[in-house]
Protein backbone atom coordinates (compact mmCIF):
# COMPACT_ATOMS: atom_id res chain seq x y z
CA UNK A 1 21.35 55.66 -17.17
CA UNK A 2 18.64 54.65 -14.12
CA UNK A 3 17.98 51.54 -16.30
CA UNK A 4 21.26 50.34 -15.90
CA UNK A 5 21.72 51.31 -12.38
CA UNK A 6 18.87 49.13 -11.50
CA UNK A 7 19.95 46.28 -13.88
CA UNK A 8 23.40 46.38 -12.10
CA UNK A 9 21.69 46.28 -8.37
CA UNK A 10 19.63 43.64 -9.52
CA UNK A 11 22.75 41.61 -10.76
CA UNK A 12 24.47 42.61 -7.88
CA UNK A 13 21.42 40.82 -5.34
CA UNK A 14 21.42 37.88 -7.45
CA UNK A 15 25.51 37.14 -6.59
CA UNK A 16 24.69 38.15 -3.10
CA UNK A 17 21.86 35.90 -3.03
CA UNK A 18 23.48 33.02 -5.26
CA UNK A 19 26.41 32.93 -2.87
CA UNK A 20 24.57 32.47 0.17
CA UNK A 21 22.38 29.80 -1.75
CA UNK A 22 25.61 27.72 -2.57
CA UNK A 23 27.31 28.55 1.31
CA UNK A 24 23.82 26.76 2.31
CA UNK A 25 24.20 23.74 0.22
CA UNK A 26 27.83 23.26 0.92
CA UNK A 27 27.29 23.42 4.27
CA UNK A 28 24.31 21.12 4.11
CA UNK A 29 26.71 18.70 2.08
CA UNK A 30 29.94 18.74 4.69
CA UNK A 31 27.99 18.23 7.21
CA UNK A 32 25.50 14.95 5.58
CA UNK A 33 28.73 13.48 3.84
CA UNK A 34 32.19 14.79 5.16
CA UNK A 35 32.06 15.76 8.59
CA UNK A 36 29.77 17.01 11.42
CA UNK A 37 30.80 18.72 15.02
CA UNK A 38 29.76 17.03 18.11
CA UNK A 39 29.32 18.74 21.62
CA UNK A 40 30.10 15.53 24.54
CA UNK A 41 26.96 16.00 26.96
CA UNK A 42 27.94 13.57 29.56
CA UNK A 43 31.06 12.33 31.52
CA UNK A 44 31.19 9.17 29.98
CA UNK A 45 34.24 8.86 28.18
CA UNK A 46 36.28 11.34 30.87
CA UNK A 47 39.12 11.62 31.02
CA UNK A 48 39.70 11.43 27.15
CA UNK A 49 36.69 13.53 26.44
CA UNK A 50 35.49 16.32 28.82
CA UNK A 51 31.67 16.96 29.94
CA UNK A 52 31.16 20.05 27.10
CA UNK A 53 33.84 19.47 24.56
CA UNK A 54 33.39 19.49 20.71
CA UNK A 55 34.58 17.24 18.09
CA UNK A 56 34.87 16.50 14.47
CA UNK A 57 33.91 13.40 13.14
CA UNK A 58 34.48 12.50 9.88
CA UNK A 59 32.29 10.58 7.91
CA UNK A 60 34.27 9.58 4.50
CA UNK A 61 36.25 6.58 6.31
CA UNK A 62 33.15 4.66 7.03
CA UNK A 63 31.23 5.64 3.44
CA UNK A 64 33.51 4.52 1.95
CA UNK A 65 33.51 1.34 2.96
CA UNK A 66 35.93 1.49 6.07
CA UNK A 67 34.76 -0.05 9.15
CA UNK A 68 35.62 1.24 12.64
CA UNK A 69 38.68 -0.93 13.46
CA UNK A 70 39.71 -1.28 18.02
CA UNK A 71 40.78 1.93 19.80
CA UNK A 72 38.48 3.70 17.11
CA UNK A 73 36.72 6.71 19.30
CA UNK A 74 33.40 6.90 16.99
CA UNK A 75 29.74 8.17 16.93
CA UNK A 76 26.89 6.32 16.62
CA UNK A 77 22.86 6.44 17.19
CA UNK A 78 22.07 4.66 20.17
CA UNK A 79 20.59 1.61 20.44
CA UNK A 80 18.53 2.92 23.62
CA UNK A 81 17.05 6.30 21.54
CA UNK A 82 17.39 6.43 17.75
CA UNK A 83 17.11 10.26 18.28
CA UNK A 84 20.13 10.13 20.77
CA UNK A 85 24.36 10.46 19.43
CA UNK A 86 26.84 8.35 21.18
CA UNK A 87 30.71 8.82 21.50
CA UNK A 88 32.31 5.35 22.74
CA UNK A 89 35.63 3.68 21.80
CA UNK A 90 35.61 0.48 19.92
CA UNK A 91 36.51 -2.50 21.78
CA UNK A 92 36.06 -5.20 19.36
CA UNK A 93 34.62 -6.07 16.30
CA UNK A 94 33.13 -8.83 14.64
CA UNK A 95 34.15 -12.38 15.70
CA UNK A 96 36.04 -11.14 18.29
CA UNK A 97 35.51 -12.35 22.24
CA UNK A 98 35.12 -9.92 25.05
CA UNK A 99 35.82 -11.30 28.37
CA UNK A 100 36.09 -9.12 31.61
CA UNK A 101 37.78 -10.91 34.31
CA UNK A 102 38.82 -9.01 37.75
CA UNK A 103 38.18 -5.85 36.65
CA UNK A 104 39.92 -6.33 33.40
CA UNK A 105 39.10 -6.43 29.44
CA UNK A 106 40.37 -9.79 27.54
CA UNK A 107 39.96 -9.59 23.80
CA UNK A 108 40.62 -12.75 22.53
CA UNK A 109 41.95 -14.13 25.01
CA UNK A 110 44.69 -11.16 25.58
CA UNK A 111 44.47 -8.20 28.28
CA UNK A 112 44.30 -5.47 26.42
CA UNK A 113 46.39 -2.42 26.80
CA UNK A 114 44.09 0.27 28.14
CA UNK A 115 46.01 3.40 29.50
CA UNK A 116 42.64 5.83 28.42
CA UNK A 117 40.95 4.36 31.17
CA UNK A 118 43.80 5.43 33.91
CA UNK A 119 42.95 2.54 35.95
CA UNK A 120 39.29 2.68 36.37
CA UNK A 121 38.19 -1.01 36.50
CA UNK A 122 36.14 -2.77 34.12
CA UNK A 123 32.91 -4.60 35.11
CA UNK A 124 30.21 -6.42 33.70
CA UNK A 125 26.63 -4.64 34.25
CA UNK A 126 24.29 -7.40 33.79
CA UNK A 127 23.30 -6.83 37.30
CA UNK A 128 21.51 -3.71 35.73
CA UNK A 129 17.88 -4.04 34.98
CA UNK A 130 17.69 -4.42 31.18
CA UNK A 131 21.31 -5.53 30.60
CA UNK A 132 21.39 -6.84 27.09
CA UNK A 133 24.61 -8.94 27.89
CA UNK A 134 24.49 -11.39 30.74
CA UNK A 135 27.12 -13.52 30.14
CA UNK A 136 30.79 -13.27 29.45
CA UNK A 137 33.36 -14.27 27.21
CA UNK A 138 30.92 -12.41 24.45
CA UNK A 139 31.69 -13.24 20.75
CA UNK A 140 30.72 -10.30 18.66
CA UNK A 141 28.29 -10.59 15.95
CA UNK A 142 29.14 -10.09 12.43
CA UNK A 143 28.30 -6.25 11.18
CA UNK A 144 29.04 -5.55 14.79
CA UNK A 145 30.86 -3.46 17.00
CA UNK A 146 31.87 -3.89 20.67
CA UNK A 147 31.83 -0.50 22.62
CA UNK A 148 33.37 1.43 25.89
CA UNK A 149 33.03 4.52 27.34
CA UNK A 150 36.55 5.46 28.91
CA UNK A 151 34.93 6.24 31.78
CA UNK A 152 34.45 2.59 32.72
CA UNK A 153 32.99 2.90 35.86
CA UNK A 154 30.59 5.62 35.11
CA UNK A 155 29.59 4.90 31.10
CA UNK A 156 25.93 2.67 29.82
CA UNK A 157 27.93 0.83 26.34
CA UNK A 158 28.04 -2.46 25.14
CA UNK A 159 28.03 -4.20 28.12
CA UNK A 160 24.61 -2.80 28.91
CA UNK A 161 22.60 -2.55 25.52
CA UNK A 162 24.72 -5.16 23.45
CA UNK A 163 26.88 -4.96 20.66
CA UNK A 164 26.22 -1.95 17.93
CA UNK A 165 25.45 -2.43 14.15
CA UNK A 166 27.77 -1.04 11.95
CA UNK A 167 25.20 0.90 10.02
CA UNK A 168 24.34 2.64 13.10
CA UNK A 169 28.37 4.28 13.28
CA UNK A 170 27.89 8.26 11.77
CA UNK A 171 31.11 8.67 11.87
CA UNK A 172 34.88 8.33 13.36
CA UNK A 173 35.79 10.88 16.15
CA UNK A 174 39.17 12.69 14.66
CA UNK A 175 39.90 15.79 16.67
CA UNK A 176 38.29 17.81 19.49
CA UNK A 177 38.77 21.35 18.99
CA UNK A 178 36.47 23.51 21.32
CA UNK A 179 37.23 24.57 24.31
CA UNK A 180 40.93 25.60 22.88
CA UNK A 181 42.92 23.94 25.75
CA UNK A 182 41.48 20.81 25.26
CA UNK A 183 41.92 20.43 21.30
CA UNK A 184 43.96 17.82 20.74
CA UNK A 185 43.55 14.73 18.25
CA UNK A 186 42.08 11.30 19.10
């Protein structure tokens, strides 16, 4: 009879350990190929994204061979620090022209429609030491992306460190969900 006791504990450790074992790994693969939180350190994409507040981005869209498409609020490594995340909205994307004139964003030759921004004024920063992009209209380069912070007055994106490879984008900003009375979609 103590035989099989112990035989059944032992069983019964090996589904407690083989359980945890595969929580691990699924874990490990949702967040490497499905989807990954974010917490927003800085004010740079206010008032659409608070200081503090977490998101899900999914990953599948752009795996899959999606690419991030204008309006597109998405995550990427910066092209500043490779060790750093960035949250930006896409502007424009390959072949496209950028042109900011009074304030204002011209894709193509059209103002675009900009209401995230409530107002704040868009201007060029190649006054800033190590501006990547001195002149505008700006064509975008092919596997690139043009991006914003909504925060337009207070935000470091593409106007400062260029346009951002497509391979860089980890993944496409779908909800935030933490703190509760700011989840919302995006």
């Amino acid at each position: 009879m103590t035989m099989s006791s112990g035989h059944s504990k032992a069983v019964e450790l090996f589904q407690y350990v083989a359980i945890v074992v595969v929580a691990v790994l699924l874990a490990f693969f949702i967040r490497t190929f499905v989807a990954e939180v974010y917490e927003v350190p800085t004010g740079s994409m206010l008032n659409t994204i608070q200081l503090g507040d977490r998101l899900v981005g999914e990953k599948l869209t752009y795996r899959f061979g999606g690419t991030p498409q204008a309006g597109d609020v998405i995550t990427f490594t910066s092209p500043l620090n490779s060790d750093t995340l960035l949250v930006k909205r896409v502007i424009a994307t390959a072949g496209q022209t950028v042109d900011l004139r009074d304030g204002a964003v011209y894709i193509d030759g059209q103002l675009l429609d900009e209401p995230y921004t409530e107002g704040k004024p868009t201007y060029s920063l190649a006054d800033r030491n190590g501006a990547v992009i001195q002149d505008y209209p700006y064509t975008v380069p092919e596997g690139h992306i043009f991006v914003m912070g909504d925060n337009r007055t207070n935000s470091l994106d593409s106007r400062y460190f260029g346009p951002v490879a497509i391979s860089t984008v980890t993944s496409k900003a779908m909800f935030i969900f933490w703190p509760f009375d700011h989840a919302r979609g995006l």
